[in-house]
PDB file of N, CA and C in Angstrom:
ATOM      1  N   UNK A   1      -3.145 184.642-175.458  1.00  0.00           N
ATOM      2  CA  UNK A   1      -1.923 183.949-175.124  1.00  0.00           C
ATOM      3  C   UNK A   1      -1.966 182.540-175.706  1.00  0.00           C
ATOM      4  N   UNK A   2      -0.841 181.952-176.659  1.00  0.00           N
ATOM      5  CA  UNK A   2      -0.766 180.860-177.002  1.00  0.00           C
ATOM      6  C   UNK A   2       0.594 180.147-176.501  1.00  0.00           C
ATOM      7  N   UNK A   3       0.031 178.730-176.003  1.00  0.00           N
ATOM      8  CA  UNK A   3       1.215 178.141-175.451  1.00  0.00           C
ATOM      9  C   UNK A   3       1.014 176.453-175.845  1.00  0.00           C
ATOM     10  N   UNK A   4       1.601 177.369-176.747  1.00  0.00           N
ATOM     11  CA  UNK A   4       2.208 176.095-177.861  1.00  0.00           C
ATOM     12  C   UNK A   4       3.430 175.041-178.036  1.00  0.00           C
ATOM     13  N   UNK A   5       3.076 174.202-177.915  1.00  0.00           N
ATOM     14  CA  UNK A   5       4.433 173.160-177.871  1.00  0.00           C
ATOM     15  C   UNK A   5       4.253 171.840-178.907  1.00  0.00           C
ATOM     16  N   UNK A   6       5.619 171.256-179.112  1.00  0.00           N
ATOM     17  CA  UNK A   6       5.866 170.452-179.571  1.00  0.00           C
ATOM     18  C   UNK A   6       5.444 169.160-179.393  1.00  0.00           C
ATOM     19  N   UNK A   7       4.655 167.543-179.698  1.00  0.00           N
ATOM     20  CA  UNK A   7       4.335 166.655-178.426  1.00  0.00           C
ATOM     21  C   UNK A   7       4.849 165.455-179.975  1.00  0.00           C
ATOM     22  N   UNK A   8       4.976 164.362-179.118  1.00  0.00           N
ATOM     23  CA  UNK A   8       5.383 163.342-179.780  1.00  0.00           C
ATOM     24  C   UNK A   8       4.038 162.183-180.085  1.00  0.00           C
ATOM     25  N   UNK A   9       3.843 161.948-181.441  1.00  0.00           N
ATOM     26  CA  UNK A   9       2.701 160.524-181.090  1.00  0.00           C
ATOM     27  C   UNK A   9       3.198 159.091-180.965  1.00  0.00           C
ATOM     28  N   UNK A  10       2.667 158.745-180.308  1.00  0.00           N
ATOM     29  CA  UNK A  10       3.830 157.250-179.739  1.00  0.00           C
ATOM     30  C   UNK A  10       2.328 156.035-180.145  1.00  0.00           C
ATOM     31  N   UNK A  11       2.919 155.086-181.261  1.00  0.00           N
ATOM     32  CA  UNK A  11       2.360 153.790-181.186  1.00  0.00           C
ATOM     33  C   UNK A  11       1.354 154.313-182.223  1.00  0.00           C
ATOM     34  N   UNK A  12       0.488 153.119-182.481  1.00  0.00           N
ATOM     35  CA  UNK A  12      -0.277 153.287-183.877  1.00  0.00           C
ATOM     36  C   UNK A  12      -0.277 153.512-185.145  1.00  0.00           C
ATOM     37  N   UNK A  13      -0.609 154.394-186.123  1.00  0.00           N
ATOM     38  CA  UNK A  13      -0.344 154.416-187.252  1.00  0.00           C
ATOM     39  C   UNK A  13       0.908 155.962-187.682  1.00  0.00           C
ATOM     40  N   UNK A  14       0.110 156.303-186.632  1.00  0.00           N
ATOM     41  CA  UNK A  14       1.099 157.967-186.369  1.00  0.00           C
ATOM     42  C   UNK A  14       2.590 158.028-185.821  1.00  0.00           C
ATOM     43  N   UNK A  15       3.009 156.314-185.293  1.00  0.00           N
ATOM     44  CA  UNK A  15       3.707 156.501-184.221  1.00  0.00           C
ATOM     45  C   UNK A  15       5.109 157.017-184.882  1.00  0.00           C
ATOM     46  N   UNK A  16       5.825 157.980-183.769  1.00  0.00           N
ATOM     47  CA  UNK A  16       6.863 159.192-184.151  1.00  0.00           C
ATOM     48  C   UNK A  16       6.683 160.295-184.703  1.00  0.00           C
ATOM     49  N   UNK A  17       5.400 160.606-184.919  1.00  0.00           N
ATOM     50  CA  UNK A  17       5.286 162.536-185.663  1.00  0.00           C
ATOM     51  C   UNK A  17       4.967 163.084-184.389  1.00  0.00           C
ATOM     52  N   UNK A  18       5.760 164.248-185.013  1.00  0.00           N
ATOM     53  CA  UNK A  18       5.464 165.851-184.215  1.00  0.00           C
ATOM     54  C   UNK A  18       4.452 166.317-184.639  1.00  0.00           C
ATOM     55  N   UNK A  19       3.991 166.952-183.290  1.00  0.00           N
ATOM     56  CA  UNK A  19       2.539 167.976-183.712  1.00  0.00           C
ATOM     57  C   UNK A  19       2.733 169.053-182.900  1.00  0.00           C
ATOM     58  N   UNK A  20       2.104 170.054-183.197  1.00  0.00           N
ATOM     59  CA  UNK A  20       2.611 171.344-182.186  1.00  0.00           C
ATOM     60  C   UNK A  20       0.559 171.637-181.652  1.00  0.00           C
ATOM     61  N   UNK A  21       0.913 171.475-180.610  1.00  0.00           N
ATOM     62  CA  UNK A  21      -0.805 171.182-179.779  1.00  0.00           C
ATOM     63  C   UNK A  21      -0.567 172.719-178.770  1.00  0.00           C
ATOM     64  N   UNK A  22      -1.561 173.188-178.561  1.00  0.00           N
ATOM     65  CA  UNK A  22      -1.685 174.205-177.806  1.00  0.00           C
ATOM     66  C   UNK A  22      -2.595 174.095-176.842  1.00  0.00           C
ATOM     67  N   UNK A  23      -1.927 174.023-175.148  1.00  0.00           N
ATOM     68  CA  UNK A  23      -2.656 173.946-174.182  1.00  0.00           C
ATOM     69  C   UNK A  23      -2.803 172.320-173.915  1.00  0.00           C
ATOM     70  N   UNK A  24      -2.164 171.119-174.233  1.00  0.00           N
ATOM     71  CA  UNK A  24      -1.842 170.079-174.194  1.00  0.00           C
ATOM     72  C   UNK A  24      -3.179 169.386-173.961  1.00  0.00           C
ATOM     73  N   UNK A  25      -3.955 169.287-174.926  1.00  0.00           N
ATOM     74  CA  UNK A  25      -5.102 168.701-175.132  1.00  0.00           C
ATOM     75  C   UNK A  25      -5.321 167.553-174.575  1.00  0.00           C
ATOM     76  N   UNK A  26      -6.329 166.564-174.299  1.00  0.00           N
ATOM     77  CA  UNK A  26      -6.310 165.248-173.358  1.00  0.00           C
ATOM     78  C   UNK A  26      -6.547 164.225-174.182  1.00  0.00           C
ATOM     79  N   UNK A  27      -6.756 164.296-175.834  1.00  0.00           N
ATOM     80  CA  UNK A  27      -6.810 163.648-176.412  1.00  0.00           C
ATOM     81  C   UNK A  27      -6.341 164.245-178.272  1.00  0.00           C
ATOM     82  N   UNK A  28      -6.180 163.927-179.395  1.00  0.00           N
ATOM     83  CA  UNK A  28      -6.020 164.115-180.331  1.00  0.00           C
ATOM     84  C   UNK A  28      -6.744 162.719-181.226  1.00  0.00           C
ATOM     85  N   UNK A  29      -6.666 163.468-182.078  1.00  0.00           N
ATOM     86  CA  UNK A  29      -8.180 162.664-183.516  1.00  0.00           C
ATOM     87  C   UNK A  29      -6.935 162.998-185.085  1.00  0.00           C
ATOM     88  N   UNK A  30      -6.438 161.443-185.213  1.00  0.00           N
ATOM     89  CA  UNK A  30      -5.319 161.412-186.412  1.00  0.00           C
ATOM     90  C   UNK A  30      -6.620 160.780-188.070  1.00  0.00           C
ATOM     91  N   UNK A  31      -6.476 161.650-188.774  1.00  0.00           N
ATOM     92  CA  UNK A  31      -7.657 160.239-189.643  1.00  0.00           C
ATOM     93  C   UNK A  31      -6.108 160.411-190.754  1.00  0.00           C
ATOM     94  N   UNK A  32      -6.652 159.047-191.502  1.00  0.00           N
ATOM     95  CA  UNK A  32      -6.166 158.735-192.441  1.00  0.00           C
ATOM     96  C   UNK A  32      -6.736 158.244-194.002  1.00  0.00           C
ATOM     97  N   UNK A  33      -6.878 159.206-195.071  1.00  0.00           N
ATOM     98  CA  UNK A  33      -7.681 158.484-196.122  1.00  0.00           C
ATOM     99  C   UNK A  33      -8.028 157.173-196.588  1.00  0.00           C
ATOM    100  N   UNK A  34      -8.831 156.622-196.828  1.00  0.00           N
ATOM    101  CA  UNK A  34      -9.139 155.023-196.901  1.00  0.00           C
ATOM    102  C   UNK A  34      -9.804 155.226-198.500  1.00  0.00           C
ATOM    103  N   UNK A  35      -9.276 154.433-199.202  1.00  0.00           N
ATOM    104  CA  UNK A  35      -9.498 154.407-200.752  1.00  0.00           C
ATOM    105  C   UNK A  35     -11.503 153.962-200.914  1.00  0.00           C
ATOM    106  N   UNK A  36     -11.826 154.564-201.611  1.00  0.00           N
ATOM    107  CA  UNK A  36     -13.283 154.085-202.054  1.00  0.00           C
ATOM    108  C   UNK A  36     -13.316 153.399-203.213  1.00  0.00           C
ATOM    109  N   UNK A  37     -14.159 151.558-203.392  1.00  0.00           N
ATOM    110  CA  UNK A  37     -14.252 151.862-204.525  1.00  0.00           C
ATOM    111  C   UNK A  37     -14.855 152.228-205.535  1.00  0.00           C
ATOM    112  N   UNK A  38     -13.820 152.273-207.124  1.00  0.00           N
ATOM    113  CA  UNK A  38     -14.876 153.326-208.050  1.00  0.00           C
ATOM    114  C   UNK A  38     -15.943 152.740-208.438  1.00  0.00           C
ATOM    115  N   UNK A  39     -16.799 151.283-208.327  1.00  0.00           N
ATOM    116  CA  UNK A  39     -17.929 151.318-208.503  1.00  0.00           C
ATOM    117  C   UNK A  39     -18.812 151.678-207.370  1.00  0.00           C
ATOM    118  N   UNK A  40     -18.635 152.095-206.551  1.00  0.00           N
ATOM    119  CA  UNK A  40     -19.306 152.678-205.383  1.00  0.00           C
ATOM    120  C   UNK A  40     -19.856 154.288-205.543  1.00  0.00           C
ATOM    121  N   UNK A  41     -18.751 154.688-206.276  1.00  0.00           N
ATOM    122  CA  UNK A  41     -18.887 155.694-206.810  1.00  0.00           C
ATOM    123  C   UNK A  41     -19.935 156.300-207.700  1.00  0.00           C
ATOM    124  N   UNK A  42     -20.074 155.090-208.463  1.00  0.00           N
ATOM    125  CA  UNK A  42     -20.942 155.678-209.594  1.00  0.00           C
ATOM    126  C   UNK A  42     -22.120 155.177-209.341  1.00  0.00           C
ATOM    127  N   UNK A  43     -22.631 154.875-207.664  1.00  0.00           N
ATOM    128  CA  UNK A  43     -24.052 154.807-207.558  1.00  0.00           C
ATOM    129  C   UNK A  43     -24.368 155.710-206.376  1.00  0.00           C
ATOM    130  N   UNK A  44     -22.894 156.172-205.422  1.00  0.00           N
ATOM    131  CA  UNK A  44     -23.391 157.228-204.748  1.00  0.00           C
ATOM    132  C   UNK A  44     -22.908 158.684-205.240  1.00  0.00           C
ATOM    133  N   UNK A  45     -22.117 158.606-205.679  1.00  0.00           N
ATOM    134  CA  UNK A  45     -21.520 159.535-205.988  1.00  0.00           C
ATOM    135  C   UNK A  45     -20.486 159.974-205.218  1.00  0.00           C
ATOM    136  N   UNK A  46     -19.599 161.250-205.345  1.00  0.00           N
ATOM    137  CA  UNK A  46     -18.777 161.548-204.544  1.00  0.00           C
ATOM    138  C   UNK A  46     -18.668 160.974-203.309  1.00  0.00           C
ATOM    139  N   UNK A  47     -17.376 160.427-202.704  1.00  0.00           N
ATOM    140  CA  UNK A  47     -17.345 159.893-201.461  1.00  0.00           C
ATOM    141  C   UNK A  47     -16.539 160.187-200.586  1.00  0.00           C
ATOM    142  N   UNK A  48     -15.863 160.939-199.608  1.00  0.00           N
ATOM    143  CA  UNK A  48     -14.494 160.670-199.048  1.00  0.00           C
ATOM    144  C   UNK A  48     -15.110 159.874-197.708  1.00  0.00           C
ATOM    145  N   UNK A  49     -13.807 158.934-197.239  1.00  0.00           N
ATOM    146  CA  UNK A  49     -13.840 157.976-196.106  1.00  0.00           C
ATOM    147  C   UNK A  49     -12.219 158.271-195.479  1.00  0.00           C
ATOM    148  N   UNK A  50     -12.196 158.313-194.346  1.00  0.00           N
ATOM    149  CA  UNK A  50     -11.015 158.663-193.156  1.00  0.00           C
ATOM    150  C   UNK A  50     -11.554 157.627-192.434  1.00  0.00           C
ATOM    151  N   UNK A  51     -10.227 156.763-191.787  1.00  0.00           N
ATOM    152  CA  UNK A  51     -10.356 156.089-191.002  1.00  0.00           C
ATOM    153  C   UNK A  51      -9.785 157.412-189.827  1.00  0.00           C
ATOM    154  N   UNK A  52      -9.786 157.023-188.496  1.00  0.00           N
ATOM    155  CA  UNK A  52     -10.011 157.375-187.291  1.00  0.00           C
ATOM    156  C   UNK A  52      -9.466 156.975-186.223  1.00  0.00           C
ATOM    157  N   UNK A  53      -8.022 158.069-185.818  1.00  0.00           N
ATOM    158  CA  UNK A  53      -7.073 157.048-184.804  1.00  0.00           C
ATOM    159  C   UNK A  53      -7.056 158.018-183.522  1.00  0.00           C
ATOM    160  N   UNK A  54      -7.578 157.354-182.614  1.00  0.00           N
ATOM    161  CA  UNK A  54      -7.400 158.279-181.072  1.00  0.00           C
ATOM    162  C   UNK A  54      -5.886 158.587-180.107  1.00  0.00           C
ATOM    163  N   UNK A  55      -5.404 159.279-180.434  1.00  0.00           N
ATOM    164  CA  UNK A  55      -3.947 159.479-179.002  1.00  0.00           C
ATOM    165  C   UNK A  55      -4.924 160.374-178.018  1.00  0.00           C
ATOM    166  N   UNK A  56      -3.977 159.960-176.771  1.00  0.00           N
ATOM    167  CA  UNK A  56      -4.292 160.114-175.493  1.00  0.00           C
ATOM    168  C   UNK A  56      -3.135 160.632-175.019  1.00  0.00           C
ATOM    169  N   UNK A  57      -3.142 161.773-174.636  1.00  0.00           N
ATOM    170  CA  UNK A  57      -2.237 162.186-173.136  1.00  0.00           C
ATOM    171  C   UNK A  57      -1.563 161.455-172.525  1.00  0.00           C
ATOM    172  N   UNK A  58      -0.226 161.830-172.641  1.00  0.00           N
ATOM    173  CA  UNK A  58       0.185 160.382-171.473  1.00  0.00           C
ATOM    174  C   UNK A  58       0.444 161.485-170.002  1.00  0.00           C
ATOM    175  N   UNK A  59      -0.166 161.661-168.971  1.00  0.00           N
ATOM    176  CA  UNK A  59      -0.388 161.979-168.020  1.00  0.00           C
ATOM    177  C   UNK A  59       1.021 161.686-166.939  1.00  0.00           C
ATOM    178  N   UNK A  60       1.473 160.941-167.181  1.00  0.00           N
ATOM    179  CA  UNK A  60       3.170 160.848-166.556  1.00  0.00           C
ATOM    180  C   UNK A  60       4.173 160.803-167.576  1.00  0.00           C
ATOM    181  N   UNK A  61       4.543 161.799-168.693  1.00  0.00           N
ATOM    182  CA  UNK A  61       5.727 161.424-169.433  1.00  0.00           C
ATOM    183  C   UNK A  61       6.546 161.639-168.730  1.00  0.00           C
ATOM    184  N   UNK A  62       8.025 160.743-169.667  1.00  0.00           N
ATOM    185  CA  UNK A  62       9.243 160.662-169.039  1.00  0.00           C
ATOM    186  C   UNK A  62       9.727 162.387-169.753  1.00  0.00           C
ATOM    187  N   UNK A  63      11.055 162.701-169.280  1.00  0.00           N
ATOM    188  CA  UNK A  63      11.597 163.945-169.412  1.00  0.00           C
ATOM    189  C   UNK A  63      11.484 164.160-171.142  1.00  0.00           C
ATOM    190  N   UNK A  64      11.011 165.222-171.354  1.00  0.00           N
ATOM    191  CA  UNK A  64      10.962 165.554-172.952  1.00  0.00           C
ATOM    192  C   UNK A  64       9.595 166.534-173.267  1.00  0.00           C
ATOM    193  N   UNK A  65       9.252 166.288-174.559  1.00  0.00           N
ATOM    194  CA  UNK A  65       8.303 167.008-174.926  1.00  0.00           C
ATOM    195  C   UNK A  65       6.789 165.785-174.137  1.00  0.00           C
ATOM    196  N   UNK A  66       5.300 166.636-174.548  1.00  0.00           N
ATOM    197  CA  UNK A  66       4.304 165.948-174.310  1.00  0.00           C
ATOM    198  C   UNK A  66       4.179 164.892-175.073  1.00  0.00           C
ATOM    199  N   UNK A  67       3.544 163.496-174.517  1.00  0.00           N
ATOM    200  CA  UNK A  67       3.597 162.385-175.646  1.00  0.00           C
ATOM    201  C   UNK A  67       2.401 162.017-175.432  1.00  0.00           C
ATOM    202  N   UNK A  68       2.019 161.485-176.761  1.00  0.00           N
ATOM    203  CA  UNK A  68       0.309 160.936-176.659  1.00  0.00           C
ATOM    204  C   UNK A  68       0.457 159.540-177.049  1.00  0.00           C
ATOM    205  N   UNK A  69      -0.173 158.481-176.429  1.00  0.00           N
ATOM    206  CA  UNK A  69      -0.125 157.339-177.091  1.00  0.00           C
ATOM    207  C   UNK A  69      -1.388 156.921-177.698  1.00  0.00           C
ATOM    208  N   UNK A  70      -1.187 155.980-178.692  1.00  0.00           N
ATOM    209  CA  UNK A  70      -2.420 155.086-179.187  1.00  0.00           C
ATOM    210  C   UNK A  70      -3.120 155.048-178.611  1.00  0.00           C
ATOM    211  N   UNK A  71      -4.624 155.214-178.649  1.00  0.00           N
ATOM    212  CA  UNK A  71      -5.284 154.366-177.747  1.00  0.00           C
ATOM    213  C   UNK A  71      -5.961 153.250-179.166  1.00  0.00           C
ATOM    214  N   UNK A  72      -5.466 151.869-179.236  1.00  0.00           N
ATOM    215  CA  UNK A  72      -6.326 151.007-180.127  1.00  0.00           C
ATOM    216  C   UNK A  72      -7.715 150.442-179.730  1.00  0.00           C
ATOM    217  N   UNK A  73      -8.383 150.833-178.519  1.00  0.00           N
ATOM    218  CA  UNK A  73      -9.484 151.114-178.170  1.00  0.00           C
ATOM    219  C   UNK A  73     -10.510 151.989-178.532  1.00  0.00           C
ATOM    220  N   UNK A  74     -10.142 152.607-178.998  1.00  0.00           N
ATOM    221  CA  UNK A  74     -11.200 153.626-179.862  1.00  0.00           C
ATOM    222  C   UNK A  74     -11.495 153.220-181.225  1.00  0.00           C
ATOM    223  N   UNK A  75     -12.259 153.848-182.132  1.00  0.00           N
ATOM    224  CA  UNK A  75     -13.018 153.522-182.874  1.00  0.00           C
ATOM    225  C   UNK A  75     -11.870 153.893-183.980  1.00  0.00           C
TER     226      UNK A  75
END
């Protein structure tokens, strides 16, 4: 059984996308690519880097879908 819904991300870098979350998770993990540079490159070699944005459950939303907000407390 999947029970899947629609939730809103509120605040941060995400703030206003839809995500469709199943079972309304208590937290969500947004990354976002972060450029390397190319002389970095050519002494480690291949690199990818994601920065790292935490939403949180909002535990009392107002009438609507589930909403998660920022947390800018996290890493």
């Amino acid at each position: 059984m999947t029970d899947q819904e629609s939730a809103l991300l509120v605040g941060g870098p995400a703030s206003g996308l839809r995500v469709t979350v199943t079972g309304r998770p208590r937290m969500l993990l947004v990354t976002y690519p972060c450029a390397v540079d190319p002389d970095c490159l050519e002494v480690r070699g291949e690199v990818k880097v994601d920065a790292v944005h935490v939403y949180r459950l909002d535990p009392h939303p107002a009438d609507g879908p589930p909403r998660y907000g920022y947390d800018p407390a996290s890493p």
